[in-house]
PDB file of N, CA and C in Angstrom:
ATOM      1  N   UNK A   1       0.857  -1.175   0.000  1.00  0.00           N
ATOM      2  CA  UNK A   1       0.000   0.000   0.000  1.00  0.00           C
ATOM      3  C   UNK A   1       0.897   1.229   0.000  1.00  0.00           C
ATOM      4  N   UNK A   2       0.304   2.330  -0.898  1.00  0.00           N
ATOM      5  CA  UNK A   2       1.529   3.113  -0.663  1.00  0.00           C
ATOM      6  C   UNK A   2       1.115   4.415   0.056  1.00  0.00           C
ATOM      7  N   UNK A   3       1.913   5.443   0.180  1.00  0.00           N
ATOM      8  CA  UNK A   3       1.333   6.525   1.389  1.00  0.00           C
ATOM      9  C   UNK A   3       0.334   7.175   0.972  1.00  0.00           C
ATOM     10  N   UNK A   4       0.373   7.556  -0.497  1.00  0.00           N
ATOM     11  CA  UNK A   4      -1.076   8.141  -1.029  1.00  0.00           C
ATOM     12  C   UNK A   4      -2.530   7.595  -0.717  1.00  0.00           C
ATOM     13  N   UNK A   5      -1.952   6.474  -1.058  1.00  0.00           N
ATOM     14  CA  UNK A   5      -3.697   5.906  -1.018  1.00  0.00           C
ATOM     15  C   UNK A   5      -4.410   5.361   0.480  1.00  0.00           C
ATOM     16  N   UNK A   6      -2.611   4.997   1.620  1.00  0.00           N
ATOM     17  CA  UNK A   6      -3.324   4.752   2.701  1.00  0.00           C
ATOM     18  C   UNK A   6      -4.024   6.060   3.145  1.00  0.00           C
ATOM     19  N   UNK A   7      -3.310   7.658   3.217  1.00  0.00           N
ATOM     20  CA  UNK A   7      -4.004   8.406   3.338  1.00  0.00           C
ATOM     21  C   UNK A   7      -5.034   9.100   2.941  1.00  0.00           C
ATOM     22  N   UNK A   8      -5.107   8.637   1.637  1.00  0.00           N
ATOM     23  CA  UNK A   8      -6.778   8.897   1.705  1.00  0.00           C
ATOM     24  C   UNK A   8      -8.153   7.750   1.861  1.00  0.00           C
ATOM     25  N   UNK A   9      -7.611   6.967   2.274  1.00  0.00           N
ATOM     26  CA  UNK A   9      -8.405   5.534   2.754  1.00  0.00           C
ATOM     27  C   UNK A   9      -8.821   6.116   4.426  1.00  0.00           C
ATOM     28  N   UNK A  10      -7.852   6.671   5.089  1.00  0.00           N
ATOM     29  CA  UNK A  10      -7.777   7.093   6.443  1.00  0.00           C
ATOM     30  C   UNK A  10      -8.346   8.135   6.543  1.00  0.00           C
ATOM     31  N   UNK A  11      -8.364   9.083   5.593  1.00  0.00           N
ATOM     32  CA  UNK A  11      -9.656  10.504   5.946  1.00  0.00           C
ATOM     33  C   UNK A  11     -10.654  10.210   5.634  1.00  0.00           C
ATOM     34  N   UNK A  12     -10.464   9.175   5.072  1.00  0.00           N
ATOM     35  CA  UNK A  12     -12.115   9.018   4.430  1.00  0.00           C
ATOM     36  C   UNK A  12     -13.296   8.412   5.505  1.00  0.00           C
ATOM     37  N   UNK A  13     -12.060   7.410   5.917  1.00  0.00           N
ATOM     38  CA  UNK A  13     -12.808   6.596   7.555  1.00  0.00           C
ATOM     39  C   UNK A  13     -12.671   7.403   8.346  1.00  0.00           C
ATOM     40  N   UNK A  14     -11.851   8.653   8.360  1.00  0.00           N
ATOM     41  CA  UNK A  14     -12.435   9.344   9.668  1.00  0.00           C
ATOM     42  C   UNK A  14     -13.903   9.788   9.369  1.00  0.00           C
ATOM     43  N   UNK A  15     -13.723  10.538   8.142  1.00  0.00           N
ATOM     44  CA  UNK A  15     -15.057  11.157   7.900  1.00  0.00           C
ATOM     45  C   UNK A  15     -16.152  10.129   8.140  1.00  0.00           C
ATOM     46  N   UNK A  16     -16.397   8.884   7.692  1.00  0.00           N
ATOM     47  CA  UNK A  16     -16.911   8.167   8.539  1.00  0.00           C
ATOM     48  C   UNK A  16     -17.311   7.861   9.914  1.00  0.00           C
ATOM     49  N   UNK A  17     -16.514   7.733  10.196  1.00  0.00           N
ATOM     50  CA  UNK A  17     -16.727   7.326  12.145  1.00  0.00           C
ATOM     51  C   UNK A  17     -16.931   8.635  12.266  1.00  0.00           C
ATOM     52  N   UNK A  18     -16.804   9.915  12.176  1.00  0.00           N
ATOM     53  CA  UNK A  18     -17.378  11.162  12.695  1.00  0.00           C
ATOM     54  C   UNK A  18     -18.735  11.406  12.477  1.00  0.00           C
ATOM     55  N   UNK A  19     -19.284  10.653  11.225  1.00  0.00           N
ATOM     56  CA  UNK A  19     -20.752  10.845  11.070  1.00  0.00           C
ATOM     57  C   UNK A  19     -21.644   9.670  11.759  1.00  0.00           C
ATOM     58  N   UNK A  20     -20.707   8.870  12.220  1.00  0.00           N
ATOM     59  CA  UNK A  20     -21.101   7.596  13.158  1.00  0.00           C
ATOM     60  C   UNK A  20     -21.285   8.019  14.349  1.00  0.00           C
ATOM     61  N   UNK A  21     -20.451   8.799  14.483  1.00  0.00           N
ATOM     62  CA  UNK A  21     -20.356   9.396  16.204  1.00  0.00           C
ATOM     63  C   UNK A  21     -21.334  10.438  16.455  1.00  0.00           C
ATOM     64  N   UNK A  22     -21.356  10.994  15.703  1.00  0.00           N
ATOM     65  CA  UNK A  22     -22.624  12.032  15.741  1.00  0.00           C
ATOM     66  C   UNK A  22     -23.774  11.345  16.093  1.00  0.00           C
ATOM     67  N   UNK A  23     -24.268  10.377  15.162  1.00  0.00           N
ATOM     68  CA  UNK A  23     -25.542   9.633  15.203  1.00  0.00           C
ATOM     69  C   UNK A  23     -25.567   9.420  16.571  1.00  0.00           C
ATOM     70  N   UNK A  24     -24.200   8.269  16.793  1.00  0.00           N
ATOM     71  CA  UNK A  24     -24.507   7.629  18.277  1.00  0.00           C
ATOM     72  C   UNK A  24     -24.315   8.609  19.483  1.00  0.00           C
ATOM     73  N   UNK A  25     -24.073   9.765  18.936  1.00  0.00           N
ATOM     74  CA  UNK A  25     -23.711  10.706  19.909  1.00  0.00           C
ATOM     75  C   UNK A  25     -25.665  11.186  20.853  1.00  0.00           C
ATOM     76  N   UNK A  26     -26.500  11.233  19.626  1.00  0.00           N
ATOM     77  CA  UNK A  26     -27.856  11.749  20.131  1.00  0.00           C
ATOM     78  C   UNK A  26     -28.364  10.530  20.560  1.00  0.00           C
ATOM     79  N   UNK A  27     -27.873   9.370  20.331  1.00  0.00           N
ATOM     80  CA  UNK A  27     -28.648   7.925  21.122  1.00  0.00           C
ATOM     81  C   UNK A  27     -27.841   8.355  22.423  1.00  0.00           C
ATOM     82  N   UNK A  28     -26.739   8.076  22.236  1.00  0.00           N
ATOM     83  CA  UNK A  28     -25.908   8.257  23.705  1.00  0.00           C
ATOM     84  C   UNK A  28     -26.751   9.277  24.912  1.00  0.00           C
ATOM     85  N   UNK A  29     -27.222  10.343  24.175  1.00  0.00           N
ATOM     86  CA  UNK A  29     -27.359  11.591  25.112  1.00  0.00           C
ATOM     87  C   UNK A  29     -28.969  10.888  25.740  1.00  0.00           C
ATOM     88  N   UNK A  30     -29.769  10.919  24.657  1.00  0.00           N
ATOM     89  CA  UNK A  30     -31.152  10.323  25.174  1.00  0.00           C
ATOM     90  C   UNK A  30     -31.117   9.125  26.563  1.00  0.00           C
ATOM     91  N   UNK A  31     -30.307   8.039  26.004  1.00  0.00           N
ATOM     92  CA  UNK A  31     -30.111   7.008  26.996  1.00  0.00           C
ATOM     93  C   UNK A  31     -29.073   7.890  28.767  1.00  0.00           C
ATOM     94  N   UNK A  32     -28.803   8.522  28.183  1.00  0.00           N
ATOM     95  CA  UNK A  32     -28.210   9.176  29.647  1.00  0.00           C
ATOM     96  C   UNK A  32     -29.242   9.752  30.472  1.00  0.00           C
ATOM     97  N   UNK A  33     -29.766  10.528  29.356  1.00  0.00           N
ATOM     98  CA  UNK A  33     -31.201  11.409  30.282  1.00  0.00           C
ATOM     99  C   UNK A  33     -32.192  10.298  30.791  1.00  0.00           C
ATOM    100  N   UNK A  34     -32.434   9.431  30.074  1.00  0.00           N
ATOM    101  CA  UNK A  34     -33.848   8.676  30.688  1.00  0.00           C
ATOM    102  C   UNK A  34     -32.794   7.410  31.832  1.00  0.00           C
ATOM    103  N   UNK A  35     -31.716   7.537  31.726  1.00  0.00           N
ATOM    104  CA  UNK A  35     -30.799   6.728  32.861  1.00  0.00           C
ATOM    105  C   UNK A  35     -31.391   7.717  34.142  1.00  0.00           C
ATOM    106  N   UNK A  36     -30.583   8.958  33.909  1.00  0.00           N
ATOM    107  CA  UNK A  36     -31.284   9.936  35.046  1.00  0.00           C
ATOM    108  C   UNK A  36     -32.297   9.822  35.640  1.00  0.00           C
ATOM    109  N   UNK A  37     -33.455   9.935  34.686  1.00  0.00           N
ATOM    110  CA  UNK A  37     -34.617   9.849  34.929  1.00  0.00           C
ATOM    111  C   UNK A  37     -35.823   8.847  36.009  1.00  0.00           C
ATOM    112  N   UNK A  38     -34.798   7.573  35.704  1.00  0.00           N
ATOM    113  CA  UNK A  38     -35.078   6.332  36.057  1.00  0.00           C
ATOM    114  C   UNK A  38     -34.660   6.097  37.676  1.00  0.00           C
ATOM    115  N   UNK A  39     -33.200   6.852  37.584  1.00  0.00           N
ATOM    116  CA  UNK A  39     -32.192   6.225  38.463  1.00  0.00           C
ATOM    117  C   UNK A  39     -32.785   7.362  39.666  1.00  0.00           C
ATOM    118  N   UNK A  40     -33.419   9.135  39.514  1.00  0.00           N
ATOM    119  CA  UNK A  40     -34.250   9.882  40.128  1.00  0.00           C
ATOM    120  C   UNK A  40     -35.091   9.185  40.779  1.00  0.00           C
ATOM    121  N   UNK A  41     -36.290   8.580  40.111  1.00  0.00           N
ATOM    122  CA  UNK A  41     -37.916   8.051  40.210  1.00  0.00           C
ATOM    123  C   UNK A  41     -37.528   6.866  41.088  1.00  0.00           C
ATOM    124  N   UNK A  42     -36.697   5.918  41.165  1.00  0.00           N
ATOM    125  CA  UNK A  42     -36.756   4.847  41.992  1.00  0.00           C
ATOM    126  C   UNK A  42     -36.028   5.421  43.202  1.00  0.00           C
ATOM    127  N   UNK A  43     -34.899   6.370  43.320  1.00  0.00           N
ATOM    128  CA  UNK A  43     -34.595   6.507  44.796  1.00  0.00           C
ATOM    129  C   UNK A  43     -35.709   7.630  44.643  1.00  0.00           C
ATOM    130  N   UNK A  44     -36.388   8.199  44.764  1.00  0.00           N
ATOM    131  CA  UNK A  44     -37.005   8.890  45.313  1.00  0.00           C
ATOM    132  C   UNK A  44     -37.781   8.200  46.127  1.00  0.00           C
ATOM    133  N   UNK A  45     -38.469   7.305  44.812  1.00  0.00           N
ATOM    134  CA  UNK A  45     -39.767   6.545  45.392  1.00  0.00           C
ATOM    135  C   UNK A  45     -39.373   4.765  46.078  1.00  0.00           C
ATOM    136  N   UNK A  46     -37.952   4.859  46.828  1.00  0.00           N
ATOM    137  CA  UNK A  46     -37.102   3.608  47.263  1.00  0.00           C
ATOM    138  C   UNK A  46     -37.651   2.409  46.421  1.00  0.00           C
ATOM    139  N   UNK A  47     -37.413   2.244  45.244  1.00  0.00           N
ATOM    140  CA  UNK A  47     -37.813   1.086  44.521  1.00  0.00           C
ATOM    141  C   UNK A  47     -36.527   0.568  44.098  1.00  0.00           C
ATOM    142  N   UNK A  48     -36.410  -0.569  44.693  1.00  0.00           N
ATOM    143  CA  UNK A  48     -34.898  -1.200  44.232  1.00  0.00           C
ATOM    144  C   UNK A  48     -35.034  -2.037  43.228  1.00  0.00           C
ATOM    145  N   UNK A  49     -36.001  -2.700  42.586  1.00  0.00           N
ATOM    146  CA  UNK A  49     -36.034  -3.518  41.603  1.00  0.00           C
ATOM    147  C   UNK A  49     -37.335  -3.500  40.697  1.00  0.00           C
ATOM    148  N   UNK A  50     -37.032  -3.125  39.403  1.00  0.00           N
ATOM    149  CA  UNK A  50     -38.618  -3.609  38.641  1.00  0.00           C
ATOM    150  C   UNK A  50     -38.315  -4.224  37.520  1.00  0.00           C
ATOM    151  N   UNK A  51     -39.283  -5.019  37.076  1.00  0.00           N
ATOM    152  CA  UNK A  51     -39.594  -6.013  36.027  1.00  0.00           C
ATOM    153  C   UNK A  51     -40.095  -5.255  34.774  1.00  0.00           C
ATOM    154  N   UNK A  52     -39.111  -5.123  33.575  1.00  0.00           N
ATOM    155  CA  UNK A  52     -39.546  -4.366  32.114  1.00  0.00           C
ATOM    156  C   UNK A  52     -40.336  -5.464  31.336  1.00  0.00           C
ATOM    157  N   UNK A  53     -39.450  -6.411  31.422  1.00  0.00           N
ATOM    158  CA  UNK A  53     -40.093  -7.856  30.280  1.00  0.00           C
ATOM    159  C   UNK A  53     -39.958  -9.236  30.951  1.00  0.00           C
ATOM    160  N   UNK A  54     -40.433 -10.008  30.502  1.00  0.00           N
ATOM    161  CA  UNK A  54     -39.775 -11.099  30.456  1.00  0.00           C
ATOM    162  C   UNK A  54     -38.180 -10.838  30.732  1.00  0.00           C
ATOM    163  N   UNK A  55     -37.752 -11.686  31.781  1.00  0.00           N
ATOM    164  CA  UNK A  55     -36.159 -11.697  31.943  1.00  0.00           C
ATOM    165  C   UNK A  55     -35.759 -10.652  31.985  1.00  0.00           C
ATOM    166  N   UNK A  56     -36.308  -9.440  32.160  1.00  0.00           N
ATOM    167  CA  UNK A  56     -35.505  -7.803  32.284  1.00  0.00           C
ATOM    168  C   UNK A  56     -35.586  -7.397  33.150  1.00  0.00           C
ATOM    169  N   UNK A  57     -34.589  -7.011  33.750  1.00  0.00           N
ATOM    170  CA  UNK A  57     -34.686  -6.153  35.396  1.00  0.00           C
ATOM    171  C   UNK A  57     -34.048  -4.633  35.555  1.00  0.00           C
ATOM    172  N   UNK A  58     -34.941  -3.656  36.240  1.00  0.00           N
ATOM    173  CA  UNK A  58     -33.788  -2.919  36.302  1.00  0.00           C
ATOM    174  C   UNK A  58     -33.316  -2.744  37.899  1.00  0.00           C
ATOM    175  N   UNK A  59     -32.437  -2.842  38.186  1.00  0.00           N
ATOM    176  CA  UNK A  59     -31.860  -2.964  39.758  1.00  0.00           C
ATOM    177  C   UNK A  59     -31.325  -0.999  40.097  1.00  0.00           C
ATOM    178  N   UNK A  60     -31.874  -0.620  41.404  1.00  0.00           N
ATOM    179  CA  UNK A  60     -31.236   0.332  41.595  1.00  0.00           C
ATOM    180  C   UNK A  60     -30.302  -0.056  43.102  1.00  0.00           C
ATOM    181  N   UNK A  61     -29.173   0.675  42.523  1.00  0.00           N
ATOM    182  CA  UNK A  61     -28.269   0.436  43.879  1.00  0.00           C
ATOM    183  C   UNK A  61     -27.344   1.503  44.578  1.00  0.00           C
ATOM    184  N   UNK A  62     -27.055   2.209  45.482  1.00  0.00           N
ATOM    185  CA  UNK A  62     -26.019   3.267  45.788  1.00  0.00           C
ATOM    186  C   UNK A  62     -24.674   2.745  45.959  1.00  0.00           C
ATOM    187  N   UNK A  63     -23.834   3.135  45.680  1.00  0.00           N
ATOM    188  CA  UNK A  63     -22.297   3.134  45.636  1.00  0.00           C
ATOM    189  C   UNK A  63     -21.909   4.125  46.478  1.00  0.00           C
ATOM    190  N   UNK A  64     -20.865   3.836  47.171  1.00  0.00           N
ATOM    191  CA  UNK A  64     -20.370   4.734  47.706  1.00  0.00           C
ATOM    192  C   UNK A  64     -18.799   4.577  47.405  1.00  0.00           C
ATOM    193  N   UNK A  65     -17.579   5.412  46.405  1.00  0.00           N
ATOM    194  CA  UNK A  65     -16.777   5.541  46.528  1.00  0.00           C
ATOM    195  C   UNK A  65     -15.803   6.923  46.653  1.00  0.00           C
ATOM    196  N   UNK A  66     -14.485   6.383  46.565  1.00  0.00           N
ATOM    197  CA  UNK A  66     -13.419   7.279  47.093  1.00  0.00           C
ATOM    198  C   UNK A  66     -13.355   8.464  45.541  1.00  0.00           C
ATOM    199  N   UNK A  67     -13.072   9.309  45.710  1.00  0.00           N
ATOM    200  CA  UNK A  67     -12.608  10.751  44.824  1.00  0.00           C
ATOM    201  C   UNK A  67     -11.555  10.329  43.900  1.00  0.00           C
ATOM    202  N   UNK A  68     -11.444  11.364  42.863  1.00  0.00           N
ATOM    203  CA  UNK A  68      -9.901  11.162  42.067  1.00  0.00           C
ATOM    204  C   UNK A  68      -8.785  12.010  43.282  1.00  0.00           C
ATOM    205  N   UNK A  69      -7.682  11.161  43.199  1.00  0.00           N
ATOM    206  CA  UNK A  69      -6.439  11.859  43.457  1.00  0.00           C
ATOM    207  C   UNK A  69      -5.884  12.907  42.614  1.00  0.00           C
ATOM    208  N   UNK A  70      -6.541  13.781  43.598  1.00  0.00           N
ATOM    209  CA  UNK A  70      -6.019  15.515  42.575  1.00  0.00           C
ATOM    210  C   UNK A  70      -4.745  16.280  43.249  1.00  0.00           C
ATOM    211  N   UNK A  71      -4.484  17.073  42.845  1.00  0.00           N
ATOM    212  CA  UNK A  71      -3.662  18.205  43.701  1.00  0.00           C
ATOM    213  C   UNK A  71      -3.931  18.439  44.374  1.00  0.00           C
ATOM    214  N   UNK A  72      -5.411  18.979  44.512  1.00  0.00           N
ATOM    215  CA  UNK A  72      -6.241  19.871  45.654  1.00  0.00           C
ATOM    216  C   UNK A  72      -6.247  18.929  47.133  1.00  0.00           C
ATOM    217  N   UNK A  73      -6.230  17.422  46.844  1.00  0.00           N
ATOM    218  CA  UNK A  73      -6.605  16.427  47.507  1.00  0.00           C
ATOM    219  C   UNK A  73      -5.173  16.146  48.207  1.00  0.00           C
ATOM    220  N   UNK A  74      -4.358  16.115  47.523  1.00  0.00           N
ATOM    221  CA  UNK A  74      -2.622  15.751  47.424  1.00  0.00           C
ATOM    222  C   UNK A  74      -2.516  17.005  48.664  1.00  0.00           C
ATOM    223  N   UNK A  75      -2.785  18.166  48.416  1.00  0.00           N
ATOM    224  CA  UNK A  75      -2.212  19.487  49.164  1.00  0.00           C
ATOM    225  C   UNK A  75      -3.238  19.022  50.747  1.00  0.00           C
ATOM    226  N   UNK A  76      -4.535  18.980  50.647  1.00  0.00           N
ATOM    227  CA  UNK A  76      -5.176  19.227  51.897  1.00  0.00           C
ATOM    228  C   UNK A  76      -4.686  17.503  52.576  1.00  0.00           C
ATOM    229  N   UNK A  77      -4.537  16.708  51.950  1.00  0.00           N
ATOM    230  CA  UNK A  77      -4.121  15.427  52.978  1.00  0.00           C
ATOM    231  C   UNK A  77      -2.357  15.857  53.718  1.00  0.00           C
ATOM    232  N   UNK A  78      -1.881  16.620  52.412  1.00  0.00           N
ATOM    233  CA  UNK A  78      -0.320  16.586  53.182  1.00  0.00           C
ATOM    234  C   UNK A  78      -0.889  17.686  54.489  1.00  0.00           C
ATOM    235  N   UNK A  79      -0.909  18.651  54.290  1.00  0.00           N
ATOM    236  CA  UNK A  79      -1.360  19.630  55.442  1.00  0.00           C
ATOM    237  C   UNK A  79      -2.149  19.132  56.481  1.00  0.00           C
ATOM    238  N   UNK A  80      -2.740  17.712  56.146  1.00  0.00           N
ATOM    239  CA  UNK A  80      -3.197  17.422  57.483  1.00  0.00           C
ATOM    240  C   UNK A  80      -2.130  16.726  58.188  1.00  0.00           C
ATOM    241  N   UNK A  81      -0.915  15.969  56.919  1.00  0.00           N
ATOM    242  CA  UNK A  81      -0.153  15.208  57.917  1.00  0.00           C
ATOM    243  C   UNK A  81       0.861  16.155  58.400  1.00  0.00           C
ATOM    244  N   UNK A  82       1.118  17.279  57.915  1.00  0.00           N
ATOM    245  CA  UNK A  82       2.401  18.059  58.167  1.00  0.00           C
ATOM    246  C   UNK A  82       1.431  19.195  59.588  1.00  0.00           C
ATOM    247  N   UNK A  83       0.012  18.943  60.248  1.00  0.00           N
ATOM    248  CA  UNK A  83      -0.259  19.803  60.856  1.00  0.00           C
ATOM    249  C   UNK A  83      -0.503  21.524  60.369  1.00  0.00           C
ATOM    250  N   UNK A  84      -0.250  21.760  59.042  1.00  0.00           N
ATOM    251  CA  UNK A  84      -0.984  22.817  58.857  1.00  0.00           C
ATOM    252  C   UNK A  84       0.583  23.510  58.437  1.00  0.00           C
ATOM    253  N   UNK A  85       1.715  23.056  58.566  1.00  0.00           N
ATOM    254  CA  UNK A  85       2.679  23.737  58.179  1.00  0.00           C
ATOM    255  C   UNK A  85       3.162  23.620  56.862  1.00  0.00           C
ATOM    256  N   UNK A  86       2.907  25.041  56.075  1.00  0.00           N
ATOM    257  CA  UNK A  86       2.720  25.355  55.062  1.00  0.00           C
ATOM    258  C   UNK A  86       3.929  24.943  53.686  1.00  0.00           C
ATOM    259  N   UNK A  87       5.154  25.353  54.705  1.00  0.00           N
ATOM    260  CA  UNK A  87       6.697  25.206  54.337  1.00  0.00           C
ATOM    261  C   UNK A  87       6.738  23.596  53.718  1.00  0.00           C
ATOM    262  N   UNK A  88       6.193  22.701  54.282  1.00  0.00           N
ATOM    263  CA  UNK A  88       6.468  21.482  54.863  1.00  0.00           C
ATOM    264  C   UNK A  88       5.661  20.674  53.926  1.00  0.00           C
ATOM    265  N   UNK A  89       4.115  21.951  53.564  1.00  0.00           N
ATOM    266  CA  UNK A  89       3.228  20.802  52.291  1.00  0.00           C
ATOM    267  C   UNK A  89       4.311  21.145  51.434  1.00  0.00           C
ATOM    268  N   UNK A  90       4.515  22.326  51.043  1.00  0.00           N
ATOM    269  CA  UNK A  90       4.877  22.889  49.427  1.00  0.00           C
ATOM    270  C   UNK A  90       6.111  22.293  49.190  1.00  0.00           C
ATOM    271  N   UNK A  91       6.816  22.012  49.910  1.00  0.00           N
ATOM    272  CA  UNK A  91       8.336  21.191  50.134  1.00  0.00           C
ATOM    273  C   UNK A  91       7.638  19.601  49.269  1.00  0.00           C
ATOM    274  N   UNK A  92       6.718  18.992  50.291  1.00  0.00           N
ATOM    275  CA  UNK A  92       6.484  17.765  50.015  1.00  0.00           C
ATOM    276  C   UNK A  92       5.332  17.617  48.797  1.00  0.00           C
ATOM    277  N   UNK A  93       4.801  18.278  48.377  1.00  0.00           N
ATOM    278  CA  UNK A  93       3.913  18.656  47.161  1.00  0.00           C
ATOM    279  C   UNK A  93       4.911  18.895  45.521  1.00  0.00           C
ATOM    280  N   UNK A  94       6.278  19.341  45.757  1.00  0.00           N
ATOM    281  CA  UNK A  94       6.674  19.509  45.097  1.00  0.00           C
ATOM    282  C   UNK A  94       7.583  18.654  44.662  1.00  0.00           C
ATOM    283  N   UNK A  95       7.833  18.312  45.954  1.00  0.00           N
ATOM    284  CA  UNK A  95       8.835  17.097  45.085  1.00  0.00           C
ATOM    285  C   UNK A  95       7.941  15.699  44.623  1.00  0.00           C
ATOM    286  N   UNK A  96       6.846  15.755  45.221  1.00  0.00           N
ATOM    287  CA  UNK A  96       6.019  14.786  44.420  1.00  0.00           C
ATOM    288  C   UNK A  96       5.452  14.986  42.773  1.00  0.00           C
ATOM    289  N   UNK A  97       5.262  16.762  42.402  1.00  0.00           N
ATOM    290  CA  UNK A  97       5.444  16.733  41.217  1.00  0.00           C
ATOM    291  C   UNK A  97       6.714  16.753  40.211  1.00  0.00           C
ATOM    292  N   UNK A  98       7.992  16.758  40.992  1.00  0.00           N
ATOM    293  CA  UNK A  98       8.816  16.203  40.567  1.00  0.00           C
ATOM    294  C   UNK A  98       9.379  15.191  40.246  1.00  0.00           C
ATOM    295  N   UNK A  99       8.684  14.331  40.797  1.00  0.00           N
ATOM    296  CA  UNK A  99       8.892  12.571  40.972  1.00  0.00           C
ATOM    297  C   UNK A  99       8.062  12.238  39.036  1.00  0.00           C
ATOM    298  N   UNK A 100       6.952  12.821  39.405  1.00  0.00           N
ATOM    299  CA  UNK A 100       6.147  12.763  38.284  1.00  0.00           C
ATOM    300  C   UNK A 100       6.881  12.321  36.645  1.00  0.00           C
ATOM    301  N   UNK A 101       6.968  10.813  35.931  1.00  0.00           N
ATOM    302  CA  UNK A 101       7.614  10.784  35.157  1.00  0.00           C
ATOM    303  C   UNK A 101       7.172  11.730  33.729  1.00  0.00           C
ATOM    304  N   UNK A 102       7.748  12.022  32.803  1.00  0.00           N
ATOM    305  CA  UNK A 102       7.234  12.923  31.537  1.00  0.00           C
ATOM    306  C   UNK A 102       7.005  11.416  30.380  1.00  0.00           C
ATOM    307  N   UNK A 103       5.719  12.310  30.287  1.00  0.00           N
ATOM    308  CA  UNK A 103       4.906  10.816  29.030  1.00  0.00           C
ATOM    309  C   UNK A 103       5.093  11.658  27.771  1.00  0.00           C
ATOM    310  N   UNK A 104       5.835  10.740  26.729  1.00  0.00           N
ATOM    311  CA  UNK A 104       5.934  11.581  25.588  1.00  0.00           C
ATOM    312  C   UNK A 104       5.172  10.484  24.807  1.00  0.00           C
ATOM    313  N   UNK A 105       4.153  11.391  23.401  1.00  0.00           N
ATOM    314  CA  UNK A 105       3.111  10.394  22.244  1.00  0.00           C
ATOM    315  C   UNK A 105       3.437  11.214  21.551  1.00  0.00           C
ATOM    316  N   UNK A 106       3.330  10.067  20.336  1.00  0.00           N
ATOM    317  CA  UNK A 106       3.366  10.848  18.598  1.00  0.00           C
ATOM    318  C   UNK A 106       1.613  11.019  18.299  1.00  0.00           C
ATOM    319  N   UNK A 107       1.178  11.642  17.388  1.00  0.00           N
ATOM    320  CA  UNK A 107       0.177  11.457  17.046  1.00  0.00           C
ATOM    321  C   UNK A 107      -0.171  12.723  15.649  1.00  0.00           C
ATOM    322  N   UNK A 108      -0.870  11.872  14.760  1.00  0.00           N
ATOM    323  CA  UNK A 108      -1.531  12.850  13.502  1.00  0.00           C
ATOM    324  C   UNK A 108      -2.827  13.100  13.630  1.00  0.00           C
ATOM    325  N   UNK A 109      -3.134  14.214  13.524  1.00  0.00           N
ATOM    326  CA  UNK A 109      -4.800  14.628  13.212  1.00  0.00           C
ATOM    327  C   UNK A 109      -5.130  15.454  11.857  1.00  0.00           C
ATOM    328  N   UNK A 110      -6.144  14.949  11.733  1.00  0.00           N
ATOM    329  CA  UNK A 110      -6.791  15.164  10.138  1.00  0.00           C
ATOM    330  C   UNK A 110      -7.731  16.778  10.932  1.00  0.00           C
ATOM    331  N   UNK A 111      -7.596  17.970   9.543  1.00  0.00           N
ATOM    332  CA  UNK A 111      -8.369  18.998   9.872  1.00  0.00           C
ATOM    333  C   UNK A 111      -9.192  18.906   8.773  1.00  0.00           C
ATOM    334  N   UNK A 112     -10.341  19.482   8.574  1.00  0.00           N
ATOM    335  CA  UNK A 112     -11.247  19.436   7.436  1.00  0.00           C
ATOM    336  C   UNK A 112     -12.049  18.575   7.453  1.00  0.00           C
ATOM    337  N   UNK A 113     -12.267  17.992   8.405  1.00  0.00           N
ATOM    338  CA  UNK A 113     -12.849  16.626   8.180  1.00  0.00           C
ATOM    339  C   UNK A 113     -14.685  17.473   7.969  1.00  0.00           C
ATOM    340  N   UNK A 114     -15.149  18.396   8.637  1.00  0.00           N
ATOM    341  CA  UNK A 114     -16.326  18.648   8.190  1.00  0.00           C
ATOM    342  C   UNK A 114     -16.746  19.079   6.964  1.00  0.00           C
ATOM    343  N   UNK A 115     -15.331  19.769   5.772  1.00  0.00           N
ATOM    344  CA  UNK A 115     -16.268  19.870   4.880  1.00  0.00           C
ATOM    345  C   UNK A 115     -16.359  18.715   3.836  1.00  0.00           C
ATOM    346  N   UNK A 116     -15.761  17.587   4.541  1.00  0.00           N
ATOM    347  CA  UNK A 116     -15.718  16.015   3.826  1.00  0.00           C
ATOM    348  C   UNK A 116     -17.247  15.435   3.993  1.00  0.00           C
ATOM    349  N   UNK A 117     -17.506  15.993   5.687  1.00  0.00           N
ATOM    350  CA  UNK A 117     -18.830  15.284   5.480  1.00  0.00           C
ATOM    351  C   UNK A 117     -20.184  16.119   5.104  1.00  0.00           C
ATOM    352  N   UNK A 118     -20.045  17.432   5.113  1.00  0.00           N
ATOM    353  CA  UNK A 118     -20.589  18.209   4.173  1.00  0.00           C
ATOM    354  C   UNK A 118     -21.002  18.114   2.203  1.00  0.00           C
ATOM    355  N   UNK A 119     -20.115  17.767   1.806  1.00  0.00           N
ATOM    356  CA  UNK A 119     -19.636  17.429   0.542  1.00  0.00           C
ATOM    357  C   UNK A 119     -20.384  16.341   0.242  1.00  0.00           C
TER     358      UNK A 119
END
């Protein structure tokens, strides 16, 4: 295959999957809202389980988990262990973003792709 033709085999499928994604983009959104909707109406009304069909259930359940590990999170846990001394987070805050290894990626992106699927 040679570089010409893989690249235009490859914009062409982007332009593709972008008009794919779109589509599934307004299913996606609908099914989120009536997720909401659902997942509202049964804790409100404490209904943990109902029957759609034959063999279909929908189960509601609460989770309870832990946060992302942020900075904000990184700074207020050190300050609780360092007692509030300020010197002592920013010291230990920093060399933890120094520790931090550097992620290097290659990558190509196609521009124009809308007036491909325009066209």
């Amino acid at each position: 295959m040679d570089f010409k033709a893989a690249m235009t085999e490859w914009v062409a499928l982007k332009a593709q999957l972008a008009a794919a994604r779109k589509d599934l983009g307004v299913l996606n959104n609908r099914e989120k809202d009536l997720r909401k909707f659902v997942t509202k109406h049964m804790k409100e009304n404490e209904i943990d389980t109902v029957k759609v069909q034959d063999k279909v259930k929908v189960n509601f359940k609460t989770k309870k988990t832990k946060g992302s590990l942020t900075k904000e999170v990184i700074k207020k846990g050190l300050g609780t262990f360092f007692g509030g001394n300020e010197a002592q987070v920013e010291g230990a805050f920093q060399a933890i973003l120094d520790a931090a290894p550097v992620k290097e990626s290659d990558g190509v992106m196609v521009t124009g792709l809308k007036a491909l699927l325009e066209a």
